[in-house]
Protein backbone atom coordinates (compact mmCIF):
# COMPACT_ATOMS: atom_id res chain seq x y z
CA UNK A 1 122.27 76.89 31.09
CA UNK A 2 121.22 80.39 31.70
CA UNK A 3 122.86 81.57 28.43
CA UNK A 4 120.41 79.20 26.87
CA UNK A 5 117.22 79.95 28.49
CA UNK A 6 118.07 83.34 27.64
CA UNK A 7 118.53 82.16 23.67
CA UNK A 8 115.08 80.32 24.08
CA UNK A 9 113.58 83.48 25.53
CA UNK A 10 114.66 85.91 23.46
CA UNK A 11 113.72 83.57 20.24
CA UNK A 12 109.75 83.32 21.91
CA UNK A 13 109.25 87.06 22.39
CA UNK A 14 110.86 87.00 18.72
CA UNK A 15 108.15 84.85 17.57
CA UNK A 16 105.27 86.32 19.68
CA UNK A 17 106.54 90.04 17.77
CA UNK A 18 105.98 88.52 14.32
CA UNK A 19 102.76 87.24 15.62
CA UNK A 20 101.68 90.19 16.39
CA UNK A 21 102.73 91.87 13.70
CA UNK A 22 100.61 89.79 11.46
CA UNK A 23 97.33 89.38 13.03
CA UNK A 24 98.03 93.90 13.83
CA UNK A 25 94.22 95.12 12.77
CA UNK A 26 94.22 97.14 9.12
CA UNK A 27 95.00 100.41 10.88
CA UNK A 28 98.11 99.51 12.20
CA UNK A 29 99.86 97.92 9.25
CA UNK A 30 102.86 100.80 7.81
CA UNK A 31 101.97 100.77 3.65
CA UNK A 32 103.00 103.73 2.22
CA UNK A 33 102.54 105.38 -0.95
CA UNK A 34 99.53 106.06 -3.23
CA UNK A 35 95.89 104.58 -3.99
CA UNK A 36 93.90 104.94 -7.17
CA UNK A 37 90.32 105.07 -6.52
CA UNK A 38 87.97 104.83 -8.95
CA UNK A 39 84.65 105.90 -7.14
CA UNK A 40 81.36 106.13 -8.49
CA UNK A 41 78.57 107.51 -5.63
CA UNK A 42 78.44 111.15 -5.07
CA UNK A 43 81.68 113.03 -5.26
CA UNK A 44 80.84 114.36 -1.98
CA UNK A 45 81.47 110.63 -0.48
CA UNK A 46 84.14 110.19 -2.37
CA UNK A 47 85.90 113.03 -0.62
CA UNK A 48 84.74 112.01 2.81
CA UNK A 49 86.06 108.40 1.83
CA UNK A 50 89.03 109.49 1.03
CA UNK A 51 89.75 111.85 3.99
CA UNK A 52 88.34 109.32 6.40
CA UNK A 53 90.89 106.79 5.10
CA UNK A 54 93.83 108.83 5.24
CA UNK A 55 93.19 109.71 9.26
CA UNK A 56 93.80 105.71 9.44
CA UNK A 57 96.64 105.47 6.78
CA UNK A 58 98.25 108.62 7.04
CA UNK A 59 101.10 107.35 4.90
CA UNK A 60 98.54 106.62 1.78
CA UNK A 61 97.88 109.31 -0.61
CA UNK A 62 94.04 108.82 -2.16
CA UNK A 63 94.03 109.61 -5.86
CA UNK A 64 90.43 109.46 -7.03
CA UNK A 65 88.33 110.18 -9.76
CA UNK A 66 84.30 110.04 -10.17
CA UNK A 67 82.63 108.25 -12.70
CA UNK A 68 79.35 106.70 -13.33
CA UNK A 69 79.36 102.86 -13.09
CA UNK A 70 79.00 103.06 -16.86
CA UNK A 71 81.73 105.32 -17.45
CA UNK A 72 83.55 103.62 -14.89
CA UNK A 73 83.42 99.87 -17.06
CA UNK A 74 83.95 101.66 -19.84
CA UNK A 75 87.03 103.31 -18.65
CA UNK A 76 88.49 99.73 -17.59
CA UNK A 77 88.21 97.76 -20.45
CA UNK A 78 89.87 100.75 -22.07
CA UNK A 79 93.04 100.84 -20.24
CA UNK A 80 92.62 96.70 -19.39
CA UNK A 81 96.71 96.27 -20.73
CA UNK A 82 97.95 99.47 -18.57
CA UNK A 83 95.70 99.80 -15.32
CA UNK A 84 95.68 103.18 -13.70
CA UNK A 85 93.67 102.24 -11.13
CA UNK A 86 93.98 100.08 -8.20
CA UNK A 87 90.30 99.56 -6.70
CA UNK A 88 86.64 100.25 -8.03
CA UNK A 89 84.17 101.33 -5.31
CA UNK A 90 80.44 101.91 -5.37
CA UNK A 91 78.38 101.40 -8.01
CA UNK A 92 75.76 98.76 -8.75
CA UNK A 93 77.27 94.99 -8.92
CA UNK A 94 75.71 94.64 -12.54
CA UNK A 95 79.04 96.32 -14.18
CA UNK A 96 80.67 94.51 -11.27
CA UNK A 97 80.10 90.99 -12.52
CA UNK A 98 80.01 92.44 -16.29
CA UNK A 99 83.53 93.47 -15.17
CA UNK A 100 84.76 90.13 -13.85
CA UNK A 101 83.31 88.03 -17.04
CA UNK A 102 85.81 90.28 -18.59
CA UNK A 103 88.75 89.69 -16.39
CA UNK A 104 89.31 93.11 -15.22
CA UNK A 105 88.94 92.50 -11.63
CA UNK A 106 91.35 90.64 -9.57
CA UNK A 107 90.19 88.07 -7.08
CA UNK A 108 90.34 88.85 -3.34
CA UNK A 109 89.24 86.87 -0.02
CA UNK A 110 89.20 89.58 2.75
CA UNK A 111 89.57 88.75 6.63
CA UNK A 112 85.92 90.43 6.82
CA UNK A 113 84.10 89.14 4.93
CA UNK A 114 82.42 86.94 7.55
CA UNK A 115 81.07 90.49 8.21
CA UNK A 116 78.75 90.67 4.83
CA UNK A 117 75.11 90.04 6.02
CA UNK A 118 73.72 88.23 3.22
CA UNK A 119 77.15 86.31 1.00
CA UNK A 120 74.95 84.93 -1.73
CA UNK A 121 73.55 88.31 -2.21
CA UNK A 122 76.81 90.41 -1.61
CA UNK A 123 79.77 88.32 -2.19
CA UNK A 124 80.83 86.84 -4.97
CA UNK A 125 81.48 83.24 -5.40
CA UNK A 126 84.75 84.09 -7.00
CA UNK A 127 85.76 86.95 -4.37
CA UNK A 128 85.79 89.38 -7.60
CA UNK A 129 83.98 91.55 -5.44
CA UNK A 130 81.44 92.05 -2.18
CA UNK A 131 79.09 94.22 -1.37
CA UNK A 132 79.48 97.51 0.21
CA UNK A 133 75.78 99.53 0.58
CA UNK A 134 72.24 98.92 -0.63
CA UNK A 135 69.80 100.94 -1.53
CA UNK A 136 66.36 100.83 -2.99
CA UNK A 137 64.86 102.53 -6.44
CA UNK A 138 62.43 105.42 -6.07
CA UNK A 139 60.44 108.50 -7.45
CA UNK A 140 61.26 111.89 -7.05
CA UNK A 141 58.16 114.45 -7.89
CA UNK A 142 58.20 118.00 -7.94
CA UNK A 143 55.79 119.19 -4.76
CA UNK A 144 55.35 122.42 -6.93
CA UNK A 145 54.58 120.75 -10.28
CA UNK A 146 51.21 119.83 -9.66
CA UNK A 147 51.58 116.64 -10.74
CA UNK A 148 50.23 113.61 -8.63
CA UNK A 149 53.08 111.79 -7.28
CA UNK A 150 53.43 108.14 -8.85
CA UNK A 151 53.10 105.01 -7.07
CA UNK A 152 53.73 102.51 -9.95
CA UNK A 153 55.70 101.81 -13.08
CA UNK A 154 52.60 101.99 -15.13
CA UNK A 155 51.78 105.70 -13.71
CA UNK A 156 54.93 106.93 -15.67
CA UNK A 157 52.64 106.65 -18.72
CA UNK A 158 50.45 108.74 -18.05
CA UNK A 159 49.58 111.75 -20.16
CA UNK A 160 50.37 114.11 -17.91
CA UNK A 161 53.95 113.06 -17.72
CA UNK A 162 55.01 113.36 -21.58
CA UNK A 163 58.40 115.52 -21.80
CA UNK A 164 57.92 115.35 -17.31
CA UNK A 165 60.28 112.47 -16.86
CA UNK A 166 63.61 112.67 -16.25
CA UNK A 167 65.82 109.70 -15.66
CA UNK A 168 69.36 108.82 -16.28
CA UNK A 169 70.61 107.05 -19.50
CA UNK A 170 71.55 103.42 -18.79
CA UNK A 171 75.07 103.74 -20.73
CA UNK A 172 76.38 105.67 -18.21
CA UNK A 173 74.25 104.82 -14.95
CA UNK A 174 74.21 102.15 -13.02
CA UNK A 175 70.81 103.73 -11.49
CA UNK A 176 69.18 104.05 -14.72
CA UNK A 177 70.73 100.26 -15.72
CA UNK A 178 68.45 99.51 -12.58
CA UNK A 179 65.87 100.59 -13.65
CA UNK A 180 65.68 99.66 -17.16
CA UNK A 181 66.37 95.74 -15.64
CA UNK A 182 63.62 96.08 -12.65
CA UNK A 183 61.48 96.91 -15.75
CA UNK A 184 62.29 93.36 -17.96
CA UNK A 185 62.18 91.88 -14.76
CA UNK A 186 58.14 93.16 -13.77
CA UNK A 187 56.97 92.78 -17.03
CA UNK A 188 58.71 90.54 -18.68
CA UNK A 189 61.75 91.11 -21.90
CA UNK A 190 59.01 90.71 -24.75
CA UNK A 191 56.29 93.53 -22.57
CA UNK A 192 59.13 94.70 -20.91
CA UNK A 193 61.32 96.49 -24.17
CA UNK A 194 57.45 97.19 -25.32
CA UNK A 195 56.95 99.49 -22.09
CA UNK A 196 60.55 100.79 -22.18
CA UNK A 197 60.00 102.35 -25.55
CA UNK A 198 56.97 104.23 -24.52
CA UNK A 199 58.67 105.05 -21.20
CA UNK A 200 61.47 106.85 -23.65
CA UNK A 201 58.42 108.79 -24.87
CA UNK A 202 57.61 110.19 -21.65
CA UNK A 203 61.45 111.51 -21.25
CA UNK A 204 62.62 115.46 -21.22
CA UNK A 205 65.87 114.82 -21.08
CA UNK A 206 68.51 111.97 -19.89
CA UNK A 207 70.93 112.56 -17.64
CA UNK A 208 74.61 111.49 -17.70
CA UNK A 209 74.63 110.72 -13.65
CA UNK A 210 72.35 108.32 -12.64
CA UNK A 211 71.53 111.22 -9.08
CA UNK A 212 71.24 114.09 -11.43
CA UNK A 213 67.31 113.85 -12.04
CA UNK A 214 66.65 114.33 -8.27
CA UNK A 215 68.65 117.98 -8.48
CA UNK A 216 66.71 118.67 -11.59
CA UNK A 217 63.52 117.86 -11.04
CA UNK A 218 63.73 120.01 -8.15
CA UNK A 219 64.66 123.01 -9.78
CA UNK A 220 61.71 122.02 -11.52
CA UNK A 221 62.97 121.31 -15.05
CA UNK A 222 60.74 118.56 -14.81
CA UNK A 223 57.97 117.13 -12.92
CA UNK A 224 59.24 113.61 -12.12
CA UNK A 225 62.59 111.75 -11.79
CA UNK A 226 63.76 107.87 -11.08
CA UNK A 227 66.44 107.51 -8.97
CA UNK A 228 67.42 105.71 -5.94
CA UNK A 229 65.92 106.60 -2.64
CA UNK A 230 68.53 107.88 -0.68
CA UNK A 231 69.96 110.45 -3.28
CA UNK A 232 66.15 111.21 -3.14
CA UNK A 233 66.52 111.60 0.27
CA UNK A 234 69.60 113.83 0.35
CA UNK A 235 67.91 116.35 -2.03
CA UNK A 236 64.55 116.33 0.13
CA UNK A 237 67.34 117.10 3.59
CA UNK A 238 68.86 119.74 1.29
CA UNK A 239 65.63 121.70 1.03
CA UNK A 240 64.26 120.98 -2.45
CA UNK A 241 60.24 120.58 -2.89
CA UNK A 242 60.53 116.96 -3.65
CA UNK A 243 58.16 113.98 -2.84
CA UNK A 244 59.45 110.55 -2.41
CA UNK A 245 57.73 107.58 -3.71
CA UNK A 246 58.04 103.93 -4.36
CA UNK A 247 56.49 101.29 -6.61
CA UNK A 248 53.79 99.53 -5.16
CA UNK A 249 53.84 96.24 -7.27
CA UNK A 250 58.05 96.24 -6.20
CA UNK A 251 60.80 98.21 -6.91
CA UNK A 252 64.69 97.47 -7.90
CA UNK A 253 67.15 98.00 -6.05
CA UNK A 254 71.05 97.56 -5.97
CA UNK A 255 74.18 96.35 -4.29
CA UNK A 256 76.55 98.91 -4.26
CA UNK A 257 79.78 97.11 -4.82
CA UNK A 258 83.55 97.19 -4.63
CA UNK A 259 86.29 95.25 -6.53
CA UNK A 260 90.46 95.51 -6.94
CA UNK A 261 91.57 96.14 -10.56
CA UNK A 262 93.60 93.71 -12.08
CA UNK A 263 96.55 94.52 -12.50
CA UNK A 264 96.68 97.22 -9.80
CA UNK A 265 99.96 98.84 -9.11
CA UNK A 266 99.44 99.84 -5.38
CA UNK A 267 97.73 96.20 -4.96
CA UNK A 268 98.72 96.31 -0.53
CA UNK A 269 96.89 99.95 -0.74
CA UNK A 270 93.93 98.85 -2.37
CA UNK A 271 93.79 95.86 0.12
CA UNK A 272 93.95 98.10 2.84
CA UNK A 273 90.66 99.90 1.29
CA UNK A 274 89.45 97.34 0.67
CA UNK A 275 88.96 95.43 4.55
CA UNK A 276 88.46 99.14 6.02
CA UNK A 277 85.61 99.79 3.91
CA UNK A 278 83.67 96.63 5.21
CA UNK A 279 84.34 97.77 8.89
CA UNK A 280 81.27 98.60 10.85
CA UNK A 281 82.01 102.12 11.60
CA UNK A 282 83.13 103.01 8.48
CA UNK A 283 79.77 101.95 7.04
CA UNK A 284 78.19 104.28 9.19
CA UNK A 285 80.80 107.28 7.70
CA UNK A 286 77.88 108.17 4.80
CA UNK A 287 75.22 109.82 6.21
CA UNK A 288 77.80 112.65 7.66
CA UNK A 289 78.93 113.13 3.68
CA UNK A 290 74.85 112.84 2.56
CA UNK A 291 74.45 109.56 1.73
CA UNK A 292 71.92 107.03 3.34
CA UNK A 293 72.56 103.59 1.37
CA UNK A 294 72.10 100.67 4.46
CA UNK A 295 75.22 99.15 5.30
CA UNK A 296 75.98 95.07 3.90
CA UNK A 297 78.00 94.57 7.48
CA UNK A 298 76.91 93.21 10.41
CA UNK A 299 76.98 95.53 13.59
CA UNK A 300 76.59 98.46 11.19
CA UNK A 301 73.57 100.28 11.72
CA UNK A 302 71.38 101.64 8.78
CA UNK A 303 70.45 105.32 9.10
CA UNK A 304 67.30 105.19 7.59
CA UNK A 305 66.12 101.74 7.57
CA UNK A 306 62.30 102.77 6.26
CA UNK A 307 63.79 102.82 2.71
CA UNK A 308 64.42 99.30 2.93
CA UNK A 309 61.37 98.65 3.72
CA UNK A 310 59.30 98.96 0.27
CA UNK A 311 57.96 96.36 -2.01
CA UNK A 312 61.50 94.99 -3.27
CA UNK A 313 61.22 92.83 -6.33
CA UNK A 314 63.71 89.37 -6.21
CA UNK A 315 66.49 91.65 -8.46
CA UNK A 316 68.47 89.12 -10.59
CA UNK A 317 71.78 90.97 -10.49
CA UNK A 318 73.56 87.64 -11.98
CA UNK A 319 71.37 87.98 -15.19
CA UNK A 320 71.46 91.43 -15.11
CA UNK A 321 75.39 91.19 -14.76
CA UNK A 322 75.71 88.84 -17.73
CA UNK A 323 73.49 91.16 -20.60
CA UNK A 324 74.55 94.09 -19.44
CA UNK A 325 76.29 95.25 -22.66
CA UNK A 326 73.58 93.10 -24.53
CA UNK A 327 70.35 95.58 -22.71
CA UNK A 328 72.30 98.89 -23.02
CA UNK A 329 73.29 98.75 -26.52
CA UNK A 330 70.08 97.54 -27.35
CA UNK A 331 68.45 100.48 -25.67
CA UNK A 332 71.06 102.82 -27.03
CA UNK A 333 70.58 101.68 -30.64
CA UNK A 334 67.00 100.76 -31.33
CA UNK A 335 64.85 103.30 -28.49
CA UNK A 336 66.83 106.16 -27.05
CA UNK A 337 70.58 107.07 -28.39
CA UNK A 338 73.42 108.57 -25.46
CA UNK A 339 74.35 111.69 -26.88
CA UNK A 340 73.83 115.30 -25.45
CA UNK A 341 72.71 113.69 -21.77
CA UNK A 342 72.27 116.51 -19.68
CA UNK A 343 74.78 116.65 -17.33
């Protein structure tokens, strides 16, 4: 009798281990190995990213390289038969759901996503990807240019700004795609392409990175840049003379987003990234490697809520998603071609 309660004892603590073992938080679960990151935002996140993950999975090696959300699709549906990377993140979710219509993301329902603030906004119906930071579309001007800072689309027109604008080109940025999109969105396609070419007028120079104009227009290269608010926002904390500005009749804005690769050879890895990077605290890692996006979690708090808290259009990013290739090619072939962007 006592052998037996000892059988049935030893069998329940055996259970309650394997219990435990599976419900153990991401932090605790012993993957080794490498991760392939594929990260678009600043390179200076990408770095803190990758160091903050390794504190937590010291046995994961992050491999990572830095590409533009256009670059980035690009670079996927180049290698879709031989993957080398396990995990896209950041980036707007326009080449994220142009990347799942072509099957090059894999499908993934992840214990937090009853985190995500807004699900029709930031999670996929398909669990091809979720959201991971928003942030909001602005103008940069040069403080030493002279030039009055603009506070709508149609103020890019202006005289004064011929050969002043500097913005990125929307083949290879997912800010510039935003842009371009806000604009068909505000004015209509028909008006819309009308404006664009005109706004193509107005342009010094495109850039390759969608953050680039804010450095530039600093330096004073030119007088006024579009880019998103908080890369804005780092340049401004970095000491350049900029001015920050936002688009009174509404602004776009994205959805930075996150997806695994299909086909991913370090698939547990990129898991692992995955669920940690929709964990309160480390949405609130950015601002310590200069970037300000507002966190998509709940209990995450936003560092700078104010740029949030602009005229935001209602941003179609499904319809944006779907003619992607259809708006950029027909940008980059009839009004403004991609070659020598300024880098």
């Amino acid at each position: 009798m006592i052998h037996r309660r000892i059988f049935w004892v030893t069998l329940a603590l055996f259970a309650l281990v394997l219990i435990m073992a599976a419900c153990a938080p991401p932090g605790q679960q012993k993957v080794s190995g490498e991760l392939n990151l594929l990260c678009t935002p600043q390179v200076e996140w990408c770095e803190g990213m990758k160091a903050e993950f390794e504190k937590v999975y010291p046995d994961i090696t992050v491999n990572f390289v830095r590409m533009s959300s256009g670059e980035s699709l690009t670079r996927l549906r180049n290698e879709k038969d031989n993957p080398q990377f396990d995990i896209w993140w950041g980036g707007p979710v326009d080449s994220f759901i142009a990347a799942a219509q072509e099957d090059l993301l894999e499908p993934y329902t992840t214990p937090s996503q009853d985190k995500i603030i807004n699900k029709d906004l930031m999670l996929d119906k398909d669990k091809n990807w979720v959201g991971i930071y928003v942030g909001s579309l602005g103008f940069a001007t040069n403080t030493e240019s002279g030039v009055t800072p603009p506070t709508s689309w149609d103020d890019l027109l202006a005289p004064e700004l011929t050969g002043q604008l500097m913005v990125a080109h929307p083949s290879s940025s997912g800010t510039s795609y935003t842009a371009l999109c806000t604009i068909l969105q505000i004015y209509g396609e028909e008006e819309g392409w009308e404006y664009l070419k005109k706004y193509a007028g107005q342009v010094n120079q495109f850039t390759k990175s969608g953050s680039a104009p804010a450095s530039f227009v600093g330096a004073g290269e030119a007088a006024v840049g579009i880019v998103f608010s908080h890369d804005i926002v780092k340049r401004i904390e970095e000491g350049l003379p900029l001015e920050l500005t936002f688009a009174e009749e509404g602004t776009g804005y994205e959805i930075g987003g996150m997806g695994l690769i299909k086909g991913a050879k370090n698939l547990e890895a990129a898991k692992l990234w995955y669920d940690w990077a929709l964990q309160p605290e480390t949405q609130e890692i950015g601002p310590k490697y200069g970037a300000y996006q507002a966190p998509t979690v709940e209990g995450a708090k936003p560092f700078m809520p104010e740029l949030l808290k602009v005229n935001l259009i209602d941003y179609d990013f499904q319809w944006c998603g779907e003619h992607k290739k259809e708006f950029v090619d027909k940008f980059t072939n009839e009004i403004a071609g991609a070659e020598n962007l300024k880098k």
